[in-house]
PDB file of N, CA and C in Angstrom:
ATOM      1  N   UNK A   1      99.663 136.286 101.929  1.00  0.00           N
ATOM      2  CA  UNK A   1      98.969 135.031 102.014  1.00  0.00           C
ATOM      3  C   UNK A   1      98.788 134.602 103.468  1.00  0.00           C
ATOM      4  N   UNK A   2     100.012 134.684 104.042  1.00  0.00           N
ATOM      5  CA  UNK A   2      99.539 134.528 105.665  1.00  0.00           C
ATOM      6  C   UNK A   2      99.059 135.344 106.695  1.00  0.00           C
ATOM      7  N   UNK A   3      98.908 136.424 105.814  1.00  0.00           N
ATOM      8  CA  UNK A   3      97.854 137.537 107.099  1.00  0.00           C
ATOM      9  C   UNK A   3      96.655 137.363 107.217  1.00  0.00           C
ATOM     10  N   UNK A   4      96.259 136.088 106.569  1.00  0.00           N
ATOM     11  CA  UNK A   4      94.497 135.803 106.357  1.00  0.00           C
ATOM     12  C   UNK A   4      94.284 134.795 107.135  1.00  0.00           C
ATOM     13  N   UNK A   5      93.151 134.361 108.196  1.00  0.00           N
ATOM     14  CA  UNK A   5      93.055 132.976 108.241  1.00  0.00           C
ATOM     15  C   UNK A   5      92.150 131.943 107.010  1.00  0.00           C
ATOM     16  N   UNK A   6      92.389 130.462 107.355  1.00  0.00           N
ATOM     17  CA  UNK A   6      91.939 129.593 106.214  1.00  0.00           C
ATOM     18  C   UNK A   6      91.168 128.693 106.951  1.00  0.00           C
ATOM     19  N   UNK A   7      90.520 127.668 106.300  1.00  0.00           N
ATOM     20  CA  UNK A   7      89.961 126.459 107.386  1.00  0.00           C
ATOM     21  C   UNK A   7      90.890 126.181 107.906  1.00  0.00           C
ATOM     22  N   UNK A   8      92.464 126.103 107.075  1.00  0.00           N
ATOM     23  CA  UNK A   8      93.657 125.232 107.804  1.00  0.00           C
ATOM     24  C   UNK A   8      94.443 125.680 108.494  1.00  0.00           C
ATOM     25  N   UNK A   9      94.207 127.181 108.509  1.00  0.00           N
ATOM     26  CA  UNK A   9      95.430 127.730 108.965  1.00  0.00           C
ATOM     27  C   UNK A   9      95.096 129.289 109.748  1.00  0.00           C
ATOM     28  N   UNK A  10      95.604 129.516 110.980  1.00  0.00           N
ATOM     29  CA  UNK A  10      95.333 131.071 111.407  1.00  0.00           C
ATOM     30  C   UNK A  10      96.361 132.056 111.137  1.00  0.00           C
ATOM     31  N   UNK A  11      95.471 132.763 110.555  1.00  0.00           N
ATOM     32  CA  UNK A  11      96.385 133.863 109.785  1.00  0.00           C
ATOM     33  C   UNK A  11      96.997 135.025 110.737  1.00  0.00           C
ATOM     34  N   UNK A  12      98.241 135.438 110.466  1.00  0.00           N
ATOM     35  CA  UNK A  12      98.635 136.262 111.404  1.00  0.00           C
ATOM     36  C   UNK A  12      97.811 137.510 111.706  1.00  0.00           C
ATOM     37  N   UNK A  13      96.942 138.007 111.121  1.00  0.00           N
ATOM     38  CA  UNK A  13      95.980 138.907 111.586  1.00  0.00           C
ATOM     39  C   UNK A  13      95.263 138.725 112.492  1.00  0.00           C
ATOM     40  N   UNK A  14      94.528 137.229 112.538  1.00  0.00           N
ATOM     41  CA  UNK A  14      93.696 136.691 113.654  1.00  0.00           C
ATOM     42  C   UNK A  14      94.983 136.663 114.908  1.00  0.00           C
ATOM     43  N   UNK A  15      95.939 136.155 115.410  1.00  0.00           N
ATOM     44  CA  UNK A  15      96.729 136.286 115.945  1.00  0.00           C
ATOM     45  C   UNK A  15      97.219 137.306 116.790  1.00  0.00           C
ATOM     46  N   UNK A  16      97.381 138.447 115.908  1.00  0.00           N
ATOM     47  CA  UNK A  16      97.226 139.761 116.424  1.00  0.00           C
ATOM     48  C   UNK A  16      96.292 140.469 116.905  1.00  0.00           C
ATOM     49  N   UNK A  17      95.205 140.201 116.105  1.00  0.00           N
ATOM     50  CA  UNK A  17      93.526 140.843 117.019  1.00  0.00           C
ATOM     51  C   UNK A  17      93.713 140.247 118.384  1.00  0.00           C
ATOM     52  N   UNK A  18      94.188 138.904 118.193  1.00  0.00           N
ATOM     53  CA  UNK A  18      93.867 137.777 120.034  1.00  0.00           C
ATOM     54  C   UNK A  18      94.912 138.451 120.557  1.00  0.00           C
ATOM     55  N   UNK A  19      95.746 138.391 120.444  1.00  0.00           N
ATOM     56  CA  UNK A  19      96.813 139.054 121.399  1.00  0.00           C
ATOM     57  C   UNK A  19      96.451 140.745 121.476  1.00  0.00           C
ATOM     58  N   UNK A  20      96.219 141.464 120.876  1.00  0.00           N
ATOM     59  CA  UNK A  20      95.582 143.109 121.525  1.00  0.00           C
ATOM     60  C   UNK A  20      94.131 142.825 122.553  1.00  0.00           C
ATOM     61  N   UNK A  21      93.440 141.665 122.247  1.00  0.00           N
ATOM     62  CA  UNK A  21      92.379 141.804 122.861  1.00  0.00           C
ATOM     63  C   UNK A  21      92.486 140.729 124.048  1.00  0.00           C
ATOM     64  N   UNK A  22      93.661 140.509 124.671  1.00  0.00           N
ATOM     65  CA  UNK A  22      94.239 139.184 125.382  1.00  0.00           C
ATOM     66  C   UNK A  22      93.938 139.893 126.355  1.00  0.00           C
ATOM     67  N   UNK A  23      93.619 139.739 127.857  1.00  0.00           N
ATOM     68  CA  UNK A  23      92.907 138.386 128.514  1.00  0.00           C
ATOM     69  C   UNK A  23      91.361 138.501 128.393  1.00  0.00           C
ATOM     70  N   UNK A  24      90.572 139.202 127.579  1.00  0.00           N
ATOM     71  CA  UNK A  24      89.203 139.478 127.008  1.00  0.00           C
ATOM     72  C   UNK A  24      88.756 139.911 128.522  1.00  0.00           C
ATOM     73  N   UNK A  25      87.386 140.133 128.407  1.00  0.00           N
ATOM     74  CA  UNK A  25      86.634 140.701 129.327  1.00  0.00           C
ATOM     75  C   UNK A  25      86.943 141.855 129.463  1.00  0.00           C
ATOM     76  N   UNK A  26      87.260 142.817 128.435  1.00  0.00           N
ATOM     77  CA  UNK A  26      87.626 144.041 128.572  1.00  0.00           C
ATOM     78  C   UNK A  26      87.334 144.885 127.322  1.00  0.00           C
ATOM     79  N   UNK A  27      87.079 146.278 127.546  1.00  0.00           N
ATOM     80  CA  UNK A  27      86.244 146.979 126.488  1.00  0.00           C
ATOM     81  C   UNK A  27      86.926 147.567 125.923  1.00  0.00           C
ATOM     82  N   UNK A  28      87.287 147.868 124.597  1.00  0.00           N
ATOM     83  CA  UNK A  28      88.368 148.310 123.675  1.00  0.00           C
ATOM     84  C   UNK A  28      87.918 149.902 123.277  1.00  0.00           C
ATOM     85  N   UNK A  29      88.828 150.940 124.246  1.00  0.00           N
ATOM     86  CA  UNK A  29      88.157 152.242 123.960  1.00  0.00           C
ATOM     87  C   UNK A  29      88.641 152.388 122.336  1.00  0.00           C
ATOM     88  N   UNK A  30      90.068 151.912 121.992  1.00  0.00           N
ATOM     89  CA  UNK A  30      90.678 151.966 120.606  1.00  0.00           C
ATOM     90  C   UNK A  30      90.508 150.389 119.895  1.00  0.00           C
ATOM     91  N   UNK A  31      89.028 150.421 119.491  1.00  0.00           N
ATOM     92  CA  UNK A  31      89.136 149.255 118.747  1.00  0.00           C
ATOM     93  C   UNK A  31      89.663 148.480 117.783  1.00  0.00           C
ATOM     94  N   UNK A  32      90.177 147.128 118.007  1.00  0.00           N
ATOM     95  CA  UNK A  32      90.972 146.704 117.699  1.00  0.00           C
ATOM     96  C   UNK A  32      91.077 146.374 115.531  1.00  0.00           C
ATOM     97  N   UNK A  33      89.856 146.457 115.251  1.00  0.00           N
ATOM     98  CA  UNK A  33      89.391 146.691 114.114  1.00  0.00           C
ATOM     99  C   UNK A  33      89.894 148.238 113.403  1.00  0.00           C
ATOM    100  N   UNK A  34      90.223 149.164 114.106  1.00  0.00           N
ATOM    101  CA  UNK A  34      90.996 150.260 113.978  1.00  0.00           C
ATOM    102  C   UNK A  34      92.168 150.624 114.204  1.00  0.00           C
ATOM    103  N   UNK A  35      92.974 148.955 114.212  1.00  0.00           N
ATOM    104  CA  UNK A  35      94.539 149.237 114.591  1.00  0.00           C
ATOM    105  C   UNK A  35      95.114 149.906 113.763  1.00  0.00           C
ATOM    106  N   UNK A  36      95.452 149.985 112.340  1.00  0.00           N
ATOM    107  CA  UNK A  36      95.867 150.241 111.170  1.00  0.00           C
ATOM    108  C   UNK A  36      95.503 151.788 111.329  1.00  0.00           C
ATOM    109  N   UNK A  37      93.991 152.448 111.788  1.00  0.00           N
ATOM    110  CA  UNK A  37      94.425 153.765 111.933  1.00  0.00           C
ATOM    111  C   UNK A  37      95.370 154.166 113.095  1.00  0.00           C
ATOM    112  N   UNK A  38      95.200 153.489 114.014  1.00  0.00           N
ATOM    113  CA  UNK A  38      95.909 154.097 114.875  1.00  0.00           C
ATOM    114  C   UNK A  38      97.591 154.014 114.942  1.00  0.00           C
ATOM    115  N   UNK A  39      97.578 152.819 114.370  1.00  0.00           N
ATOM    116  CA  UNK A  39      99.122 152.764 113.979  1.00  0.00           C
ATOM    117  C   UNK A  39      99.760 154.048 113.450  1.00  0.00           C
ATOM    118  N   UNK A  40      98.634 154.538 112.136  1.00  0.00           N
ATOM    119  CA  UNK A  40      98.756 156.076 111.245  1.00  0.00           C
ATOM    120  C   UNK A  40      99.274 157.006 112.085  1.00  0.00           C
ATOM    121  N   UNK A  41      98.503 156.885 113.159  1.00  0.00           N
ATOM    122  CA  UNK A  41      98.805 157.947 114.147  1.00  0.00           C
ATOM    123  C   UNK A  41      99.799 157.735 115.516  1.00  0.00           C
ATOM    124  N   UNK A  42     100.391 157.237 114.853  1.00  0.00           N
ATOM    125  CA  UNK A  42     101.616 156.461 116.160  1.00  0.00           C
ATOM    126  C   UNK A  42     101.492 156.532 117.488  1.00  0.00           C
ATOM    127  N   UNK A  43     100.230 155.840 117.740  1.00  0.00           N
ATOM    128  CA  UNK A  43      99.357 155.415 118.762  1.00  0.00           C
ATOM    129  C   UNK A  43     100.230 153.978 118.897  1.00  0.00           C
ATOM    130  N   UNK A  44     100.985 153.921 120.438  1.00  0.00           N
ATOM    131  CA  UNK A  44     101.639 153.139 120.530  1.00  0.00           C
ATOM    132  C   UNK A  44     100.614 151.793 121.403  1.00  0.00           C
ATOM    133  N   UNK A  45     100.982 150.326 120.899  1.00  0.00           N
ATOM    134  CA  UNK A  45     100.605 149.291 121.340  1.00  0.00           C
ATOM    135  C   UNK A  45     100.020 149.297 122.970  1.00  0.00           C
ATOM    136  N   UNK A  46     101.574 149.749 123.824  1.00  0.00           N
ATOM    137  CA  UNK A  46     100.761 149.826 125.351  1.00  0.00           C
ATOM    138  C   UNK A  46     100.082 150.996 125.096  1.00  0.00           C
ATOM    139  N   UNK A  47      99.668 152.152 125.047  1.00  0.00           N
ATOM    140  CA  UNK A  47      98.948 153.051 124.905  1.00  0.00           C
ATOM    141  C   UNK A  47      97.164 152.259 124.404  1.00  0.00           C
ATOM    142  N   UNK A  48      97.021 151.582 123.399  1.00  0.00           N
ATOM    143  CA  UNK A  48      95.840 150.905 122.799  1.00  0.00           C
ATOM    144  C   UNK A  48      95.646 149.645 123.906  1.00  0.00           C
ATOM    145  N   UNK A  49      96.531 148.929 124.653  1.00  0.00           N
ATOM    146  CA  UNK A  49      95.743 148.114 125.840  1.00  0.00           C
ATOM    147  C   UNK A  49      95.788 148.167 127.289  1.00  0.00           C
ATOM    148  N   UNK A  50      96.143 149.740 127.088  1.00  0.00           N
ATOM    149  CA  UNK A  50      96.389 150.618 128.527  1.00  0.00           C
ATOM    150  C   UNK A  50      94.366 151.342 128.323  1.00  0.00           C
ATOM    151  N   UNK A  51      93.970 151.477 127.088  1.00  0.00           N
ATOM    152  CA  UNK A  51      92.961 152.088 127.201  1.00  0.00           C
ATOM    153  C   UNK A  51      91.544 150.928 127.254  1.00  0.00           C
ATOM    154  N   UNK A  52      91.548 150.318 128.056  1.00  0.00           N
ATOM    155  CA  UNK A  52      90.527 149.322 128.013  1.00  0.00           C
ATOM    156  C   UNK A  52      89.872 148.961 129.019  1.00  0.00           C
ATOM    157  N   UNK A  53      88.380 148.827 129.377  1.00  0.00           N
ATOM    158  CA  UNK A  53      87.956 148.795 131.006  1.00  0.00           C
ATOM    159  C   UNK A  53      87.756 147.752 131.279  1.00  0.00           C
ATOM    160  N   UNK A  54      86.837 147.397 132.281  1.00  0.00           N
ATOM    161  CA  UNK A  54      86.306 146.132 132.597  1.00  0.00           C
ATOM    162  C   UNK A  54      84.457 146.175 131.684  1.00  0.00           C
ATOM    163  N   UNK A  55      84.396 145.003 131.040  1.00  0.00           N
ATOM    164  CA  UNK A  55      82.962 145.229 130.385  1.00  0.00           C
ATOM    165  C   UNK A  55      81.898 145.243 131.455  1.00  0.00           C
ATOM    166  N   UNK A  56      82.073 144.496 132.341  1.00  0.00           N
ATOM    167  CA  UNK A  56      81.467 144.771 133.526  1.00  0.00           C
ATOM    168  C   UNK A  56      81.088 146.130 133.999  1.00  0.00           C
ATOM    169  N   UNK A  57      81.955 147.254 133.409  1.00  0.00           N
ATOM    170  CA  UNK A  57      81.976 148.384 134.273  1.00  0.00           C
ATOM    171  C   UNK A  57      81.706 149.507 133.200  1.00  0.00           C
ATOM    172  N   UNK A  58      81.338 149.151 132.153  1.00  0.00           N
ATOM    173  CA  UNK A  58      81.261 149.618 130.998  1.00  0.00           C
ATOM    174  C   UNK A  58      79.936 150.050 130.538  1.00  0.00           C
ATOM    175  N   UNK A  59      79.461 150.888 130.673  1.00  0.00           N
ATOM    176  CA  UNK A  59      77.715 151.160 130.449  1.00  0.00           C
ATOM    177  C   UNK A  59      77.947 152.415 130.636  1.00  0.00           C
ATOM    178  N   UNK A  60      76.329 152.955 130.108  1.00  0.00           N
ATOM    179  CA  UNK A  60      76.410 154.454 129.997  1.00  0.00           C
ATOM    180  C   UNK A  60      74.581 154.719 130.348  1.00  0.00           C
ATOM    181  N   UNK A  61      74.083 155.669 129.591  1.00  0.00           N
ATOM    182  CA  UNK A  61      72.481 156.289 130.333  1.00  0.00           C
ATOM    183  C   UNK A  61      71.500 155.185 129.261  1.00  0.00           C
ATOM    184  N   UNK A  62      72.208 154.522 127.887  1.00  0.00           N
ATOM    185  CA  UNK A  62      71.512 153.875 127.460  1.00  0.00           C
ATOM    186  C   UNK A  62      71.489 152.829 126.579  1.00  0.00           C
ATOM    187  N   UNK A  63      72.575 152.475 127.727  1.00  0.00           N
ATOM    188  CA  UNK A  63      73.030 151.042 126.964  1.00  0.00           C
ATOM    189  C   UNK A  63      74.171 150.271 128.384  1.00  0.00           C
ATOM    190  N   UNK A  64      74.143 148.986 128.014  1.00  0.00           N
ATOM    191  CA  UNK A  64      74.879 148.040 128.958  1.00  0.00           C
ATOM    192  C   UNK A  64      75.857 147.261 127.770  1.00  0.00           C
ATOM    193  N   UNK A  65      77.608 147.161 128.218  1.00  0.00           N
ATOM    194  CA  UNK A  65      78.100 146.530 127.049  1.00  0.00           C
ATOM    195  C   UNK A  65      77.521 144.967 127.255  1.00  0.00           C
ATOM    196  N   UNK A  66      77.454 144.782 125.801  1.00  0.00           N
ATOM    197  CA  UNK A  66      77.066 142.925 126.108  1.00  0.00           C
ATOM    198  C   UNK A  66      75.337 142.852 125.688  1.00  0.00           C
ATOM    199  N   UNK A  67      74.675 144.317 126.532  1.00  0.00           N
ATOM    200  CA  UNK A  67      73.264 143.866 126.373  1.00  0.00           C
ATOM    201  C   UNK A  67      72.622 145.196 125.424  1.00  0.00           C
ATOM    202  N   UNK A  68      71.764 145.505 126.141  1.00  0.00           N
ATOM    203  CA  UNK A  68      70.717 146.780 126.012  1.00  0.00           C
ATOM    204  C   UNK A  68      71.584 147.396 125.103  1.00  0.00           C
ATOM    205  N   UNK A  69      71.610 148.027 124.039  1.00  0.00           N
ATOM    206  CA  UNK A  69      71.731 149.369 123.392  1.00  0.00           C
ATOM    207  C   UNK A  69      73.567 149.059 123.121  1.00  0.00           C
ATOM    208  N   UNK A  70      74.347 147.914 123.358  1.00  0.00           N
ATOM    209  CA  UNK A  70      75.782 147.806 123.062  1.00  0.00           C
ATOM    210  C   UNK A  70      76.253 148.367 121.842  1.00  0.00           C
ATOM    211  N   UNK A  71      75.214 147.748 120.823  1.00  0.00           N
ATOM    212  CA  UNK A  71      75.504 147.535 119.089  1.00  0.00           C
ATOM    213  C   UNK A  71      75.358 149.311 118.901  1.00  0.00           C
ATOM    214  N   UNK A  72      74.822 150.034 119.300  1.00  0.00           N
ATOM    215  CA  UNK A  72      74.751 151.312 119.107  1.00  0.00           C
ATOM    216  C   UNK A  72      75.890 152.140 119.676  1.00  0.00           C
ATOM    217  N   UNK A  73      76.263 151.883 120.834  1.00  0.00           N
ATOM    218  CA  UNK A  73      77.654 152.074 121.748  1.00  0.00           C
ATOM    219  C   UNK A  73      78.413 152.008 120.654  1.00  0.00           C
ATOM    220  N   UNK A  74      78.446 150.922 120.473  1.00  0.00           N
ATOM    221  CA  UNK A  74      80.210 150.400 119.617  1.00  0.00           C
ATOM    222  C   UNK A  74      80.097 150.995 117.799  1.00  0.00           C
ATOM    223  N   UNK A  75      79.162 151.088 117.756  1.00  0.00           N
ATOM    224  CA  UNK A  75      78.824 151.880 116.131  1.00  0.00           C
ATOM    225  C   UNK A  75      79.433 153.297 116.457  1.00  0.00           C
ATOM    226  N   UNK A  76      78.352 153.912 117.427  1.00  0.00           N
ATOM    227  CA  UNK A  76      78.751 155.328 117.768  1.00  0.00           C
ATOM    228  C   UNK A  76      80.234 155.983 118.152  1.00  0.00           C
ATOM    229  N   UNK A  77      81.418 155.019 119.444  1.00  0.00           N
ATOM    230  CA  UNK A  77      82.522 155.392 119.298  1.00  0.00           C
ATOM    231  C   UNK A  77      83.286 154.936 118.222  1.00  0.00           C
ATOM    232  N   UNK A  78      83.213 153.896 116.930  1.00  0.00           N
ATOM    233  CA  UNK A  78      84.059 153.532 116.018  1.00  0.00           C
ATOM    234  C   UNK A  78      83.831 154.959 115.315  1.00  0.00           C
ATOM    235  N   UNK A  79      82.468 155.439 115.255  1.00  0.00           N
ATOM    236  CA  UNK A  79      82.239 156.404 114.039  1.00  0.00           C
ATOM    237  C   UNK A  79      83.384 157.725 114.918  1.00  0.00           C
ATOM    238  N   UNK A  80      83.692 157.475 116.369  1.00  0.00           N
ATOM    239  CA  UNK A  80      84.219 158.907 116.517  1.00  0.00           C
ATOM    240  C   UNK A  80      85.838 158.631 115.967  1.00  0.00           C
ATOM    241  N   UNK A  81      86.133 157.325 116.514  1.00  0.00           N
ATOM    242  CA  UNK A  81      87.180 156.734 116.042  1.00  0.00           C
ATOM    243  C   UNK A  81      88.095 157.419 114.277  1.00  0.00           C
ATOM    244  N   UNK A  82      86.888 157.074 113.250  1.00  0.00           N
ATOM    245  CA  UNK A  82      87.007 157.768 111.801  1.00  0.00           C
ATOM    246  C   UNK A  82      86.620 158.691 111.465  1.00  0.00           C
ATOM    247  N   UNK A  83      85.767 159.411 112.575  1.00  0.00           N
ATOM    248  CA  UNK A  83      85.733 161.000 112.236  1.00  0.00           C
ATOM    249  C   UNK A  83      86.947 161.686 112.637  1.00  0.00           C
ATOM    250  N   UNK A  84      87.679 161.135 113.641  1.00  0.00           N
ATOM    251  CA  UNK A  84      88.968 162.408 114.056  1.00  0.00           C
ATOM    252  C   UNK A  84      89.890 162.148 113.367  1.00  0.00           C
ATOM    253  N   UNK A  85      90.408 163.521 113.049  1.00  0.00           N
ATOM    254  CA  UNK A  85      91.844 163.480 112.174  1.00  0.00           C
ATOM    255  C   UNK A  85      93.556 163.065 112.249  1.00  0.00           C
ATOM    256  N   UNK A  86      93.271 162.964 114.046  1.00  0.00           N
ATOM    257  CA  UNK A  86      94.720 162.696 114.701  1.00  0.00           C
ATOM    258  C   UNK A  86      93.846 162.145 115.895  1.00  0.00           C
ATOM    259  N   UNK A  87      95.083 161.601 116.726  1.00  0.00           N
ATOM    260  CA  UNK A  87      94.619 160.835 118.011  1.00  0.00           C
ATOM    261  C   UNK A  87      94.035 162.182 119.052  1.00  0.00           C
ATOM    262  N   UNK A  88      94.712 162.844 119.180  1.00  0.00           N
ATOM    263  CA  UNK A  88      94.057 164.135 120.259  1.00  0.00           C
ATOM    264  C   UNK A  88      93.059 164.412 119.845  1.00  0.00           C
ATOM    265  N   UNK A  89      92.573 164.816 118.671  1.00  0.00           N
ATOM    266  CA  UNK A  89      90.976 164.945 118.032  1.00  0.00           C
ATOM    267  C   UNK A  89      90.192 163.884 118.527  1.00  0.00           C
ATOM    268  N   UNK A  90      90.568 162.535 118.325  1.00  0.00           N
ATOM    269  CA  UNK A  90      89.803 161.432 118.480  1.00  0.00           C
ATOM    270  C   UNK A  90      89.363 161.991 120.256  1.00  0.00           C
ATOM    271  N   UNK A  91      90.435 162.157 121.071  1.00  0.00           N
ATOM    272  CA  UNK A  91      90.461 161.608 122.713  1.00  0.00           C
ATOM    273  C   UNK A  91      89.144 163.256 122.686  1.00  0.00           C
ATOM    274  N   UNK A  92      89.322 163.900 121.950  1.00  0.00           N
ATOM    275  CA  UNK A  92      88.342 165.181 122.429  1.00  0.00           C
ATOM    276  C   UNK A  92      86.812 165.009 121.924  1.00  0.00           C
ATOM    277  N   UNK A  93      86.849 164.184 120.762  1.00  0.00           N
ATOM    278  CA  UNK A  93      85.434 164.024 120.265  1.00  0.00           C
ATOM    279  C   UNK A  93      84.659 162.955 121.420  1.00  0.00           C
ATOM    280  N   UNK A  94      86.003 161.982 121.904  1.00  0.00           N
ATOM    281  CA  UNK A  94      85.271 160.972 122.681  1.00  0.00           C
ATOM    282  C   UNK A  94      84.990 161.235 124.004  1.00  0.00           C
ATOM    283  N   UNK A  95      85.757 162.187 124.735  1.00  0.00           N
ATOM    284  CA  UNK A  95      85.240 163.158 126.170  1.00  0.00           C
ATOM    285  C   UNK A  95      84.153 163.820 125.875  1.00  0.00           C
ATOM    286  N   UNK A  96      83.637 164.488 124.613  1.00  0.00           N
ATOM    287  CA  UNK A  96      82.556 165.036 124.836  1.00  0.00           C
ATOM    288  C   UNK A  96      81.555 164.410 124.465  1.00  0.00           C
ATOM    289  N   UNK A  97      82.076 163.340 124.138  1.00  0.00           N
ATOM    290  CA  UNK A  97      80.510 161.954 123.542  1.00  0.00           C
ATOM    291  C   UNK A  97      80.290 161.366 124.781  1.00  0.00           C
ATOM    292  N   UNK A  98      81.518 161.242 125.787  1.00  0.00           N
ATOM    293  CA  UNK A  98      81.506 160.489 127.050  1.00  0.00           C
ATOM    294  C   UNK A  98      80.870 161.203 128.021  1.00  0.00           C
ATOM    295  N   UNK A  99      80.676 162.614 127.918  1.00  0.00           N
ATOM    296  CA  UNK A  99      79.837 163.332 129.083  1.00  0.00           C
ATOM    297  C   UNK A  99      78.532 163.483 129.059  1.00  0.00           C
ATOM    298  N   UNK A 100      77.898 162.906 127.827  1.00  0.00           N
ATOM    299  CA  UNK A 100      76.512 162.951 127.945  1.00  0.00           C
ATOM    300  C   UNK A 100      76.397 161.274 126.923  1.00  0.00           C
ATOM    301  N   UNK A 101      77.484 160.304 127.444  1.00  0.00           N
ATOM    302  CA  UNK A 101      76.519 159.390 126.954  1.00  0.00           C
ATOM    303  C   UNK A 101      76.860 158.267 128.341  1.00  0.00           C
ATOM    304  N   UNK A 102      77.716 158.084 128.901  1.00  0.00           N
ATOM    305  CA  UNK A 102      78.274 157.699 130.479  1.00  0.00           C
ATOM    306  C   UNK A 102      78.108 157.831 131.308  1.00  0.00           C
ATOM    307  N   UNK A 103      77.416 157.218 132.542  1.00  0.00           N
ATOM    308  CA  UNK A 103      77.025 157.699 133.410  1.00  0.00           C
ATOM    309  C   UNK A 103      77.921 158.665 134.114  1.00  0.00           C
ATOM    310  N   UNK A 104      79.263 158.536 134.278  1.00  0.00           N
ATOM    311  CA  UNK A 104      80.114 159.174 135.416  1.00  0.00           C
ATOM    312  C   UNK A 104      80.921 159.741 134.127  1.00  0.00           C
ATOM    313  N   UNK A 105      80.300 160.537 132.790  1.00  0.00           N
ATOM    314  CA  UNK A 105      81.267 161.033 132.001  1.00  0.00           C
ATOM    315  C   UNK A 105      82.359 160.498 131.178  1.00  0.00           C
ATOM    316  N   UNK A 106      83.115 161.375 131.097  1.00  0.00           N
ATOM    317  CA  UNK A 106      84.661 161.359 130.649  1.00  0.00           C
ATOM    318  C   UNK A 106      85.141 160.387 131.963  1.00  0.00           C
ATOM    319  N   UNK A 107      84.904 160.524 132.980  1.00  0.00           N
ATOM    320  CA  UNK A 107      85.938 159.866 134.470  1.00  0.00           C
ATOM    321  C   UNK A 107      85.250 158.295 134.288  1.00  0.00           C
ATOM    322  N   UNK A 108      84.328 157.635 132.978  1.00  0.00           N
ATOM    323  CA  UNK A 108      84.084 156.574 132.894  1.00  0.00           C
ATOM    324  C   UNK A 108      85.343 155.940 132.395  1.00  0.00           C
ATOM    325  N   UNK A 109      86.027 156.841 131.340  1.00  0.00           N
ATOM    326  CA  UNK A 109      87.060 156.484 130.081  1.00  0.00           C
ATOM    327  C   UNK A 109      87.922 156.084 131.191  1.00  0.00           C
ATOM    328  N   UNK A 110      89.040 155.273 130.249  1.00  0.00           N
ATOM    329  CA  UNK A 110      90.390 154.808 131.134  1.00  0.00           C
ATOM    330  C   UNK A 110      90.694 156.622 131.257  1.00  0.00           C
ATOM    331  N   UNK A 111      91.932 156.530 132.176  1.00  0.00           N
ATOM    332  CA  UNK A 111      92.731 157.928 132.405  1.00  0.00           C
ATOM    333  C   UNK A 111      93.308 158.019 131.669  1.00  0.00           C
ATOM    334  N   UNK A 112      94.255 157.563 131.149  1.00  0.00           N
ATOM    335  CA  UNK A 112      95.105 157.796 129.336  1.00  0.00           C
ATOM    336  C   UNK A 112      94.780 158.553 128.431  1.00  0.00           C
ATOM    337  N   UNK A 113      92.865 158.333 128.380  1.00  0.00           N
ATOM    338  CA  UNK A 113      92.068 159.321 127.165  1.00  0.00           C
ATOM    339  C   UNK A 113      90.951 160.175 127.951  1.00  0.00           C
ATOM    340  N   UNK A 114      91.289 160.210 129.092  1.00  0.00           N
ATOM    341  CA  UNK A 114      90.471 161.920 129.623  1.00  0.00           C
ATOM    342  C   UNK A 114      91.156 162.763 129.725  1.00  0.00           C
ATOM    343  N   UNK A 115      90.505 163.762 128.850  1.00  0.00           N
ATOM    344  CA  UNK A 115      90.900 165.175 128.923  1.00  0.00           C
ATOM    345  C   UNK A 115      90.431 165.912 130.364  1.00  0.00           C
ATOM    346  N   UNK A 116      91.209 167.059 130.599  1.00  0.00           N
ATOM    347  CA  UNK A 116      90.562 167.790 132.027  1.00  0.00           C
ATOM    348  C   UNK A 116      90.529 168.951 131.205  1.00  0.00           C
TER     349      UNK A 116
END
């Protein structure tokens, strides 16, 4: 009953999204809507807000976060998000989505989730 919010009341879920996504202005390579998988995969807390950039700094060959082409961005890595089977799958599907969709690649991603 209290993991929901209400008109009257914020539910501890909302709570927890604000606090993973605390001090905002920052781009969620492990979105926060995908905690529950990543939990699966004992993808630890600092690990999920160790991986996050500046949105400012966040763009790729065809799209800007916030503007141009975002909603396609954030569709496209959630889908890599539930296509991989474990977290290392995930970090490899998303280096090679990141080298031809980022301007500066994989070396766009935080360092935590580039592969060499």
């Amino acid at each position: 009953m209290g993991d929901l919010s209400t008109d009257t009341h914020i539910g501890a879920r909302d709570v927890i999204e604000a606090n993973i996504r605390h001090p905002g202005g920052l781009h969620e390579w492990l979105q926060v809507a995908e905690t529950a998988r990543f939990k699966r995969w004992n993808v630890s807390m600092r690990v999920i807000q160790d991986a996050r950039t500046l949105t400012s700094e966040t763009f790729g060959r065809n799209f800007i976060h916030g503007g141009a082409g975002s909603g396609d961005f954030h569709i496209a890595t959630r889908a890599l998000i539930q296509r991989a089977r474990d977290f290392n799958h995930f970090k490899l599907l998303l280096n090679e989505w990141a080298d031809g969709a980022l301007i500066n690649g994989r070396y766009s991603l935080p360092e935590s989730l580039v592969i060499e």
